[in-house]
C-alpha atoms as a PDB file:
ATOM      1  CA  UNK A   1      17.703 -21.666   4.485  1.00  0.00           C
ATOM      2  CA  UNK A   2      17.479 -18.037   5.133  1.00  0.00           C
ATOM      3  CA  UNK A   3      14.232 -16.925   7.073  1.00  0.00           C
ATOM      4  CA  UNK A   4      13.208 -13.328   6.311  1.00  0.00           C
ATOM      5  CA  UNK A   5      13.846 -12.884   9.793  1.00  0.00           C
ATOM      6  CA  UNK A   6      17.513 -13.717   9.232  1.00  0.00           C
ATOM      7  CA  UNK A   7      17.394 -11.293   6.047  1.00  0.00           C
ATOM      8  CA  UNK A   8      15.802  -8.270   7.646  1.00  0.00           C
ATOM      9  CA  UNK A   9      19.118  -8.771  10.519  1.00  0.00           C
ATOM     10  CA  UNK A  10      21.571  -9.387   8.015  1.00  0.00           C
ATOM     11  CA  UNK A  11      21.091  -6.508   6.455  1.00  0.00           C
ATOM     12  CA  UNK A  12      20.538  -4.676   9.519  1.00  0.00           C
ATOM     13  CA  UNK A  13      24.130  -6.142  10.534  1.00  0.00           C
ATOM     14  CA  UNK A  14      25.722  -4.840   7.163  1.00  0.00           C
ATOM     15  CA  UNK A  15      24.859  -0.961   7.151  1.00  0.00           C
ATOM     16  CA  UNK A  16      26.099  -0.947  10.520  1.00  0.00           C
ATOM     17  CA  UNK A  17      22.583  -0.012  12.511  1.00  0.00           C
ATOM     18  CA  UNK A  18      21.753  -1.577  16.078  1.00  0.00           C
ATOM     19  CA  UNK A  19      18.201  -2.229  16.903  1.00  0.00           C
ATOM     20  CA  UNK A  20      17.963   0.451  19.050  1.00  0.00           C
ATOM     21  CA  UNK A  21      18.794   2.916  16.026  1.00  0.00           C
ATOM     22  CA  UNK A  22      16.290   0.844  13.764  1.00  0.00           C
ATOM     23  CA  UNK A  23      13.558   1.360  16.393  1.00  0.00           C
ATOM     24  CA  UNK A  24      14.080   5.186  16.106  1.00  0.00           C
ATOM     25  CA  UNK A  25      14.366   5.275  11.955  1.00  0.00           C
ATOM     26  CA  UNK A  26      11.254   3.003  11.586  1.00  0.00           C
ATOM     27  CA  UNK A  27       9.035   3.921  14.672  1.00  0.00           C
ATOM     28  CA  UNK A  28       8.299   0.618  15.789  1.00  0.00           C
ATOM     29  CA  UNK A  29       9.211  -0.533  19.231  1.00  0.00           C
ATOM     30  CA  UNK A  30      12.720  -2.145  19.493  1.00  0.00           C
ATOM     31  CA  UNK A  31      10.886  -5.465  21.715  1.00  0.00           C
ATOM     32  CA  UNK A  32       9.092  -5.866  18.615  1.00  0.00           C
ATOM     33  CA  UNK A  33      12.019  -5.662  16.469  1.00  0.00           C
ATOM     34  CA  UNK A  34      13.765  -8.031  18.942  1.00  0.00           C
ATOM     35  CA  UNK A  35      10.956 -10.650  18.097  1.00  0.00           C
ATOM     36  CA  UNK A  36      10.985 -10.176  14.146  1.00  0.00           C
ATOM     37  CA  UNK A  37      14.550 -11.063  14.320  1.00  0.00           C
ATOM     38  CA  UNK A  38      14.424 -13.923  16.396  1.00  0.00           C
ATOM     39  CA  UNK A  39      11.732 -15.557  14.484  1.00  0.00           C
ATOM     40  CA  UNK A  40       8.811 -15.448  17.183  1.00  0.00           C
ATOM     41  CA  UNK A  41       6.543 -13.240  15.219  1.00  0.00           C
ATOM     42  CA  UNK A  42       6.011 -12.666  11.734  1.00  0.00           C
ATOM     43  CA  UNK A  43       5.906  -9.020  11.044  1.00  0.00           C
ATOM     44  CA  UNK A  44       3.228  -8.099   8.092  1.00  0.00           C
ATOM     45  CA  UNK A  45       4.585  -6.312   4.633  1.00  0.00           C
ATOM     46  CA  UNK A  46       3.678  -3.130   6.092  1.00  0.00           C
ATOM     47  CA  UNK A  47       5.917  -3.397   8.717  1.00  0.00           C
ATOM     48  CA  UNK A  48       8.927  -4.785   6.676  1.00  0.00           C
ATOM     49  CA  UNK A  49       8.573  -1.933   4.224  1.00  0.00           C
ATOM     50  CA  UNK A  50       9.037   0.176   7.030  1.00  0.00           C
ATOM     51  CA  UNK A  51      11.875  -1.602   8.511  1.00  0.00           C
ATOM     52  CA  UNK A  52      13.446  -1.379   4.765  1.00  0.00           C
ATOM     53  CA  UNK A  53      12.744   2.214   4.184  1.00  0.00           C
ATOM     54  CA  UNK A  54      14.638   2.497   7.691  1.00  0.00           C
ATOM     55  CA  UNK A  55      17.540   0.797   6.769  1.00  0.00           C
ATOM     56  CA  UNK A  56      17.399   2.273   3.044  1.00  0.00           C
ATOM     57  CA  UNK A  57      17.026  -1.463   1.753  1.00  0.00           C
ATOM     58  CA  UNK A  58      15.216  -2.033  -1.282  1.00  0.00           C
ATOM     59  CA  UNK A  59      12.384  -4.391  -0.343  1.00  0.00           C
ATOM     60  CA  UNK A  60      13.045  -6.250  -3.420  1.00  0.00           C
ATOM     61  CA  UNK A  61      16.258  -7.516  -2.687  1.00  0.00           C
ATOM     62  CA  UNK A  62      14.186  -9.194   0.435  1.00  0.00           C
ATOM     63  CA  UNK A  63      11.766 -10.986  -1.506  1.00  0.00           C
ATOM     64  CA  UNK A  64      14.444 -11.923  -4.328  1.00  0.00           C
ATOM     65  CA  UNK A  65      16.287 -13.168  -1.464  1.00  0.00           C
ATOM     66  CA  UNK A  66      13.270 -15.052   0.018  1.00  0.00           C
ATOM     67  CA  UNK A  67      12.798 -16.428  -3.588  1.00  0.00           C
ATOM     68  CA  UNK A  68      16.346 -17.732  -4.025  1.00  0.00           C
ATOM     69  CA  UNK A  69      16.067 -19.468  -0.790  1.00  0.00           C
ATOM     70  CA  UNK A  70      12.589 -21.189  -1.544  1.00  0.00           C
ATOM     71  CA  UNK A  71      13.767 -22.062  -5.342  1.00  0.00           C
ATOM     72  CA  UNK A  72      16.997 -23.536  -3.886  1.00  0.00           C
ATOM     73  CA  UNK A  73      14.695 -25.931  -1.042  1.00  0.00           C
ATOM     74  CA  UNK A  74      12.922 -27.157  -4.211  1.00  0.00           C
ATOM     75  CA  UNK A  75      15.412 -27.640  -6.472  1.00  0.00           C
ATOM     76  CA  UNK A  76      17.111 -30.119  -3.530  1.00  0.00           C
ATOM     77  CA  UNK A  77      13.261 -31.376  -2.096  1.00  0.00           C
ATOM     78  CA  UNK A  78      12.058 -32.036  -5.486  1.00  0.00           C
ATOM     79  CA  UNK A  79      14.659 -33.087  -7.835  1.00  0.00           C
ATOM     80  CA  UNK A  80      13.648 -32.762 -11.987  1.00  0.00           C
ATOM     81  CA  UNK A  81      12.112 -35.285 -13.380  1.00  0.00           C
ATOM     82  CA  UNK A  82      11.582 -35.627 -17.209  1.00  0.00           C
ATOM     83  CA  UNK A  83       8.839 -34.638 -19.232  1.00  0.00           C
ATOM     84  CA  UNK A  84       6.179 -37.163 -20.603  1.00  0.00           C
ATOM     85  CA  UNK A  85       6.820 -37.608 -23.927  1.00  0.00           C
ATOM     86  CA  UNK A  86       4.100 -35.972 -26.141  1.00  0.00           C
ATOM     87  CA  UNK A  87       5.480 -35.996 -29.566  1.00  0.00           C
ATOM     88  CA  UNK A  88       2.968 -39.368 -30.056  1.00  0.00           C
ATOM     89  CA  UNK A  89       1.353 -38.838 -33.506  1.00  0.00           C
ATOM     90  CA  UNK A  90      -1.125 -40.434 -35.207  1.00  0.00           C
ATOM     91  CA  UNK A  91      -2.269 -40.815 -38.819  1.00  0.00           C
ATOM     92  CA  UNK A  92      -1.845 -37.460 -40.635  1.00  0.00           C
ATOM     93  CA  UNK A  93       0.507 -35.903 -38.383  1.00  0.00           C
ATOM     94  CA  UNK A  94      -1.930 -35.026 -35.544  1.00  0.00           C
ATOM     95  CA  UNK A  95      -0.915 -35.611 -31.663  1.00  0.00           C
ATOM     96  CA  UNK A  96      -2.996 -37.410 -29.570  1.00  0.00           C
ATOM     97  CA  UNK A  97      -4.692 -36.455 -27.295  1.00  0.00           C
END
């Protein structure tokens, strides 16, 4: 499962910036950058939409990632189960209820 620590450094990886150069674009110090990437702090959504604006990443493609990752650890966690059925109907074609 991706981590959107692993997200913000892959696409970090991808346009080709160090964290040295990201700590310049974005202002924030490159130890703290360091520690978002490695997963020892959690940076807040201020901070990641400055680290996207740095890297000219829509933030969106973050959080759709995030979602894809979360809806894929459900899908395999909690596996579908079927529906009650709720087409019981009584005397003049009224459900119970």
């Amino acid at each position: 499962m991706k981590t959107l620590s692993q997200l913000l450094t892959l696409y970090r990886e991808e346009k080709g910036i160090t964290r040295a150069q990201l700590s310049v674009l974005s202002g924030i110090k490159e130890t703290h950058l360091d520690r978002i990437e490695q997963g020892e702090t959690k940076p807040t959504m201020p901070i990641v939409f400055r680290i996207c604006r740095a890297m000219d990443v829509d933030p969106l493609l973050i959080a759709d990632g995030l979602a894809t990752e979360f809806h894929a650890q459900v899908q395999s966690r909690f596996p579908a189960r079927p529906l009650p059925d709720t087409s019981a109907k009584v005397a003049g074609g009224h459900r119970k209820i």
